[in-house]
Protein backbone atom coordinates (compact mmCIF):
# COMPACT_ATOMS: atom_id res chain seq x y z
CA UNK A 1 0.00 0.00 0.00
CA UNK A 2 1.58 3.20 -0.73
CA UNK A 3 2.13 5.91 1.95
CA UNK A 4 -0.52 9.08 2.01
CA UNK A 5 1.31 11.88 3.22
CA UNK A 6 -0.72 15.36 4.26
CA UNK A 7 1.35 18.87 3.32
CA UNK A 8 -0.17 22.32 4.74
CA UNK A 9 0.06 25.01 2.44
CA UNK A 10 -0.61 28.12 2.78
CA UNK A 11 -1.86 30.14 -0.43
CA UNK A 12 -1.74 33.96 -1.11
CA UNK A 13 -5.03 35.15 -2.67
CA UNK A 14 -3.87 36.43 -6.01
CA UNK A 15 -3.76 40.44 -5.85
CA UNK A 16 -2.72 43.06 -2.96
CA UNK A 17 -5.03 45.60 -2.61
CA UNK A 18 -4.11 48.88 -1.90
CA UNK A 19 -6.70 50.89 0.13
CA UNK A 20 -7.12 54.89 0.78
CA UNK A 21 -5.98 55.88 4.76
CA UNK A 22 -8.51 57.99 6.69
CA UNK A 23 -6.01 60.66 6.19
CA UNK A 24 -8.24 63.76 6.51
CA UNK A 25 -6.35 67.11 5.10
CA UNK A 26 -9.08 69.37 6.00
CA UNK A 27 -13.11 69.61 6.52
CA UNK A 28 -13.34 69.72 2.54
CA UNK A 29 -11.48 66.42 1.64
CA UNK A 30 -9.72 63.38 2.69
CA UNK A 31 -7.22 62.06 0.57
CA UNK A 32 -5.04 58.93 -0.19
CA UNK A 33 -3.68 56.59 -2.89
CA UNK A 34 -6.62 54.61 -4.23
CA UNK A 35 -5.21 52.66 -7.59
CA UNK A 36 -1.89 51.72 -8.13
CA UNK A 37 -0.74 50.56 -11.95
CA UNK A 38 0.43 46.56 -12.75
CA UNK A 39 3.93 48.14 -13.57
CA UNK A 40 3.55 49.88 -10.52
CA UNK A 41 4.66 52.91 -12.30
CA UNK A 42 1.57 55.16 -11.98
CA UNK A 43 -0.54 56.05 -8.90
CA UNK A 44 -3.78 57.65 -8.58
CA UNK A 45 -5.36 59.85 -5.32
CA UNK A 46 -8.42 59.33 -4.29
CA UNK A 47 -10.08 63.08 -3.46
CA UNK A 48 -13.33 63.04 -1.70
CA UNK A 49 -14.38 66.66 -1.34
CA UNK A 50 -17.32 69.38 -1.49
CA UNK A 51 -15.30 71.79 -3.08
CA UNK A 52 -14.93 72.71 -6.38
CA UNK A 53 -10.83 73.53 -6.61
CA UNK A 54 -8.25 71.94 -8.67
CA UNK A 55 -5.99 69.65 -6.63
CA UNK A 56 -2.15 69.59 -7.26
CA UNK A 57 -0.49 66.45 -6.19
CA UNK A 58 2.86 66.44 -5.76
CA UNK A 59 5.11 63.18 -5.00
CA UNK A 60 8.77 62.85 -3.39
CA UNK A 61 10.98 60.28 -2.75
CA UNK A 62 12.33 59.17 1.02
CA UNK A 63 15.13 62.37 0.48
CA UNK A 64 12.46 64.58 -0.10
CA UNK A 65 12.96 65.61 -3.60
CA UNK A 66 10.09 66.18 -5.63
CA UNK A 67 10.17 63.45 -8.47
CA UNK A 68 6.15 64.16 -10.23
CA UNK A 69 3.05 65.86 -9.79
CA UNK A 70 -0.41 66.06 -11.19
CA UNK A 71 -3.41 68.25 -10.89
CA UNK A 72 -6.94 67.25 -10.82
CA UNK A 73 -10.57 67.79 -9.71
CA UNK A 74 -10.75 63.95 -8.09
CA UNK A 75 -8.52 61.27 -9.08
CA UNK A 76 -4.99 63.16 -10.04
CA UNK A 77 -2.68 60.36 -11.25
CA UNK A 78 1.55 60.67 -11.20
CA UNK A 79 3.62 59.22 -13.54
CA UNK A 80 7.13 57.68 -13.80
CA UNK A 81 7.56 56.10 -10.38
CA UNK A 82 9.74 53.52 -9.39
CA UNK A 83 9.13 49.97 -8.25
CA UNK A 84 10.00 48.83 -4.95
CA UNK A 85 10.58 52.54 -3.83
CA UNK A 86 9.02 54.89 -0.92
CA UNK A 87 7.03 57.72 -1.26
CA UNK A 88 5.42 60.39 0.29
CA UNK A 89 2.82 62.72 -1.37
CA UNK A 90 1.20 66.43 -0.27
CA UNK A 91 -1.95 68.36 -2.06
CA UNK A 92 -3.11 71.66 -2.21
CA UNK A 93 -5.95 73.22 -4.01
CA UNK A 94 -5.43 76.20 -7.40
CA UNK A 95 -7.91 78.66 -8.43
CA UNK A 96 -8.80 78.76 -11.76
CA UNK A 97 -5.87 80.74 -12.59
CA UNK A 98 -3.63 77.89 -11.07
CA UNK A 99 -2.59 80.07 -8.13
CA UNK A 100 -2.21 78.43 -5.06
CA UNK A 101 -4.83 78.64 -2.39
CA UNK A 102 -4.17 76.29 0.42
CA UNK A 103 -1.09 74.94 2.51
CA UNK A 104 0.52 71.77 1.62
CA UNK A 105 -1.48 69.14 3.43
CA UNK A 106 0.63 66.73 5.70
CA UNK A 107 2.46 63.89 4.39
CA UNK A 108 0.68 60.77 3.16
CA UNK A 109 3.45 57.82 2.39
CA UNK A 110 3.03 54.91 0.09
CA UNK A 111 5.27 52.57 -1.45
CA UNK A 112 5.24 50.97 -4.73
CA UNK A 113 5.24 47.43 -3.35
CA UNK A 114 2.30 45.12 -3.89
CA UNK A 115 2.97 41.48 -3.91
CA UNK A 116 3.75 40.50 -0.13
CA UNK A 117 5.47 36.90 0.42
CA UNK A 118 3.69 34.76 2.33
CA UNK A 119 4.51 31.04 2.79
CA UNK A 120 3.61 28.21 5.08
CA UNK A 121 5.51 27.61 8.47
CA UNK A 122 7.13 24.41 7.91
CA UNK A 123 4.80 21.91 9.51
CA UNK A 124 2.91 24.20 11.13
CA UNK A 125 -0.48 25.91 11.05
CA UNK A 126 1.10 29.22 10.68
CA UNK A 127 2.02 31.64 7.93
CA UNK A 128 4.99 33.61 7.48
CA UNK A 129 5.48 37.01 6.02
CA UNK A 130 8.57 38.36 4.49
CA UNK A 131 8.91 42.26 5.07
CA UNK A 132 10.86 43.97 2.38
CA UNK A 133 13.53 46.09 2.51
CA UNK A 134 12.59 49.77 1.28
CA UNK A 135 14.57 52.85 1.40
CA UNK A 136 12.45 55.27 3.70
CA UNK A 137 9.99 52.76 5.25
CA UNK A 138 11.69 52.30 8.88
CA UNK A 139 9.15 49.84 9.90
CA UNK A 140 5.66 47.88 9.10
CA UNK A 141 3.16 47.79 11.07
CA UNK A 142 0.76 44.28 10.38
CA UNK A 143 -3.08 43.86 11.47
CA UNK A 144 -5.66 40.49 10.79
CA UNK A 145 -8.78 40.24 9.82
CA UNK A 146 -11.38 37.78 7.95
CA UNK A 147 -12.62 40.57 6.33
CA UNK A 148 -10.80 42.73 3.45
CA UNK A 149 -12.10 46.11 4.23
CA UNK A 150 -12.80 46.18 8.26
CA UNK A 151 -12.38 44.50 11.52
CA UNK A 152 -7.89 44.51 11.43
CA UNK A 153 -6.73 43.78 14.32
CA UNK A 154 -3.20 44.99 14.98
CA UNK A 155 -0.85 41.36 15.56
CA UNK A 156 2.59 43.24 15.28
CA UNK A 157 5.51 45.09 14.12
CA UNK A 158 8.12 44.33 12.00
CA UNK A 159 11.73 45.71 10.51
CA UNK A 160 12.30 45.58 7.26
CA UNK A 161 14.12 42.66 6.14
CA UNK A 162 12.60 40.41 8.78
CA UNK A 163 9.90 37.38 8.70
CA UNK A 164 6.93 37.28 10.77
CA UNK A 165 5.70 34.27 12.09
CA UNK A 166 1.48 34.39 12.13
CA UNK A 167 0.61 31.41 14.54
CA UNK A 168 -3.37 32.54 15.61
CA UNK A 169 -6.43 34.22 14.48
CA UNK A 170 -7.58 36.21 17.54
CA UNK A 171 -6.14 33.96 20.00
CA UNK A 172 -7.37 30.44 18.56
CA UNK A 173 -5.76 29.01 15.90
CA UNK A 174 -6.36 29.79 12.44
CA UNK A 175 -8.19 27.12 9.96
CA UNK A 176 -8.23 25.71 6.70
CA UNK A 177 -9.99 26.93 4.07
CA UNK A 178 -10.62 30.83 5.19
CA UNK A 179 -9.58 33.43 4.02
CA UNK A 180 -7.35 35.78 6.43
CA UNK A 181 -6.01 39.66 5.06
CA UNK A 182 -3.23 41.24 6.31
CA UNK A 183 -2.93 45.14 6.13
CA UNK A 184 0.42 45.70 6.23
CA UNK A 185 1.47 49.59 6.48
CA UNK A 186 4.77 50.80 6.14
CA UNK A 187 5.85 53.33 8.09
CA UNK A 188 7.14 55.84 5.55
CA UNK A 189 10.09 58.31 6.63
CA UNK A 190 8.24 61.66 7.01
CA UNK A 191 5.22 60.78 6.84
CA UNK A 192 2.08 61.69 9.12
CA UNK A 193 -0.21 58.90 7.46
CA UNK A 194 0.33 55.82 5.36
CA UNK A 195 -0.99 54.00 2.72
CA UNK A 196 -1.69 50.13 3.78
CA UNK A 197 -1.74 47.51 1.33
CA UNK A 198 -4.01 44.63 2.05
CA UNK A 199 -2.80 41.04 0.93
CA UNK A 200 -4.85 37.74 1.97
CA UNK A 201 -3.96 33.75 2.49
CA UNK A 202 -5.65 30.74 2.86
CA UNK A 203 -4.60 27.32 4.30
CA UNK A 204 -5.22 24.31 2.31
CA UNK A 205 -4.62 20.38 2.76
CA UNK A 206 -2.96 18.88 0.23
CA UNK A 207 -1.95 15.26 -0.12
CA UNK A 208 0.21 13.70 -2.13
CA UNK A 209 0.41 9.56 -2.38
């Protein structure tokens, strides 16, 4: 009779998300990256507002040089970023004539990094995350939930560089077959708010004979 052995893997859902902060500039808007592009190249802000003002955008890397900008009514999109890179991003509003007409906002930061590694523990009901190493992020900050859009729960910090080790769900152990997200938000250099990205995993049985 042959042997049936039982593997645990754990699978990453296909696509990180990235989601807009509550990062609220003033009582006219809240802001935040919404949509970034597959060659992670291009990134759009999400404006929600009651005003009718232009928006400028403008983007700098972790030295604080300004590298693009855009202007837009709602959903301003910079070009020519880098992969793997941190940013951090400020807005004001223009009168018609382009003129100025509001301070820079605080710093939102964001990094064009979507695809989070996630593997199984080796024989273990656990998942482990690889943090990766990003000039300007000086740390991640990782929360849990069953849920894509609500009910994280902050688990822990990490360095960049380093693997966490995801053992329980709430303080029970996690189970096959449902889904978990992680919102993972790096801790940009400069930055007042961040940008999460939200990556999920699933544990599966698999046998092989």
């Amino acid at each position: 009779m042959k042997k049936v052995t039982k593997k645990l893997v754990a699978l990453a859902l296909a696509l990180a998300i990235a989601v807009t902060p509550a990062m609220e500039v003033s009582a006219k808007q809240t802001i935040g990256v919404s949509w970034l592009s597959s060659n992670l190249k291009e990134a759009t802000f999400q404006l929600i507002r009651t005003g009718s003002n232009y928006t400028e955008v403008r983007v700098m890397n972790y030295k604080g040089k300004v590298v693009s900008t855009a202007t837009g009514l709602s959903l301003p999109t910079v070009k020519g970023l880098k992969k793997k890179t941190a940013y951090t991003a400020q807005f004001c509003e223009l009168d018609d004539n382009d003129t100025q007409i509001t301070d820079w906002s605080k710093k939102v930061g964001f990094i064009t990094f979507e695809k989070f590694n996630i593997k199984m523990a080796k024989g273990k009901m656990a998942a482990r995350l690889k943090l990766p190493k990003i000039k300007g992020v000086k740390k991640y900050e990782v929360a849990i939930s069953k849920k894509r859009d609500k009910g994280f729960k902050k688990i822990k910090n990490g360095k960049p560089g380093k693997t966490l080790t995801i053992k329980k769900f709430k303080g029970k152990a996690m189970k096959y077959y449902v889904n978990y997200y992680l919102k993972i938000t790096p801790k940009v250099k400069g930055a007042k708010y961040n940008t999460p990205v939200i990556t999920g995993f699933y544990f599966t049985k698999r046998y092989t004979f």
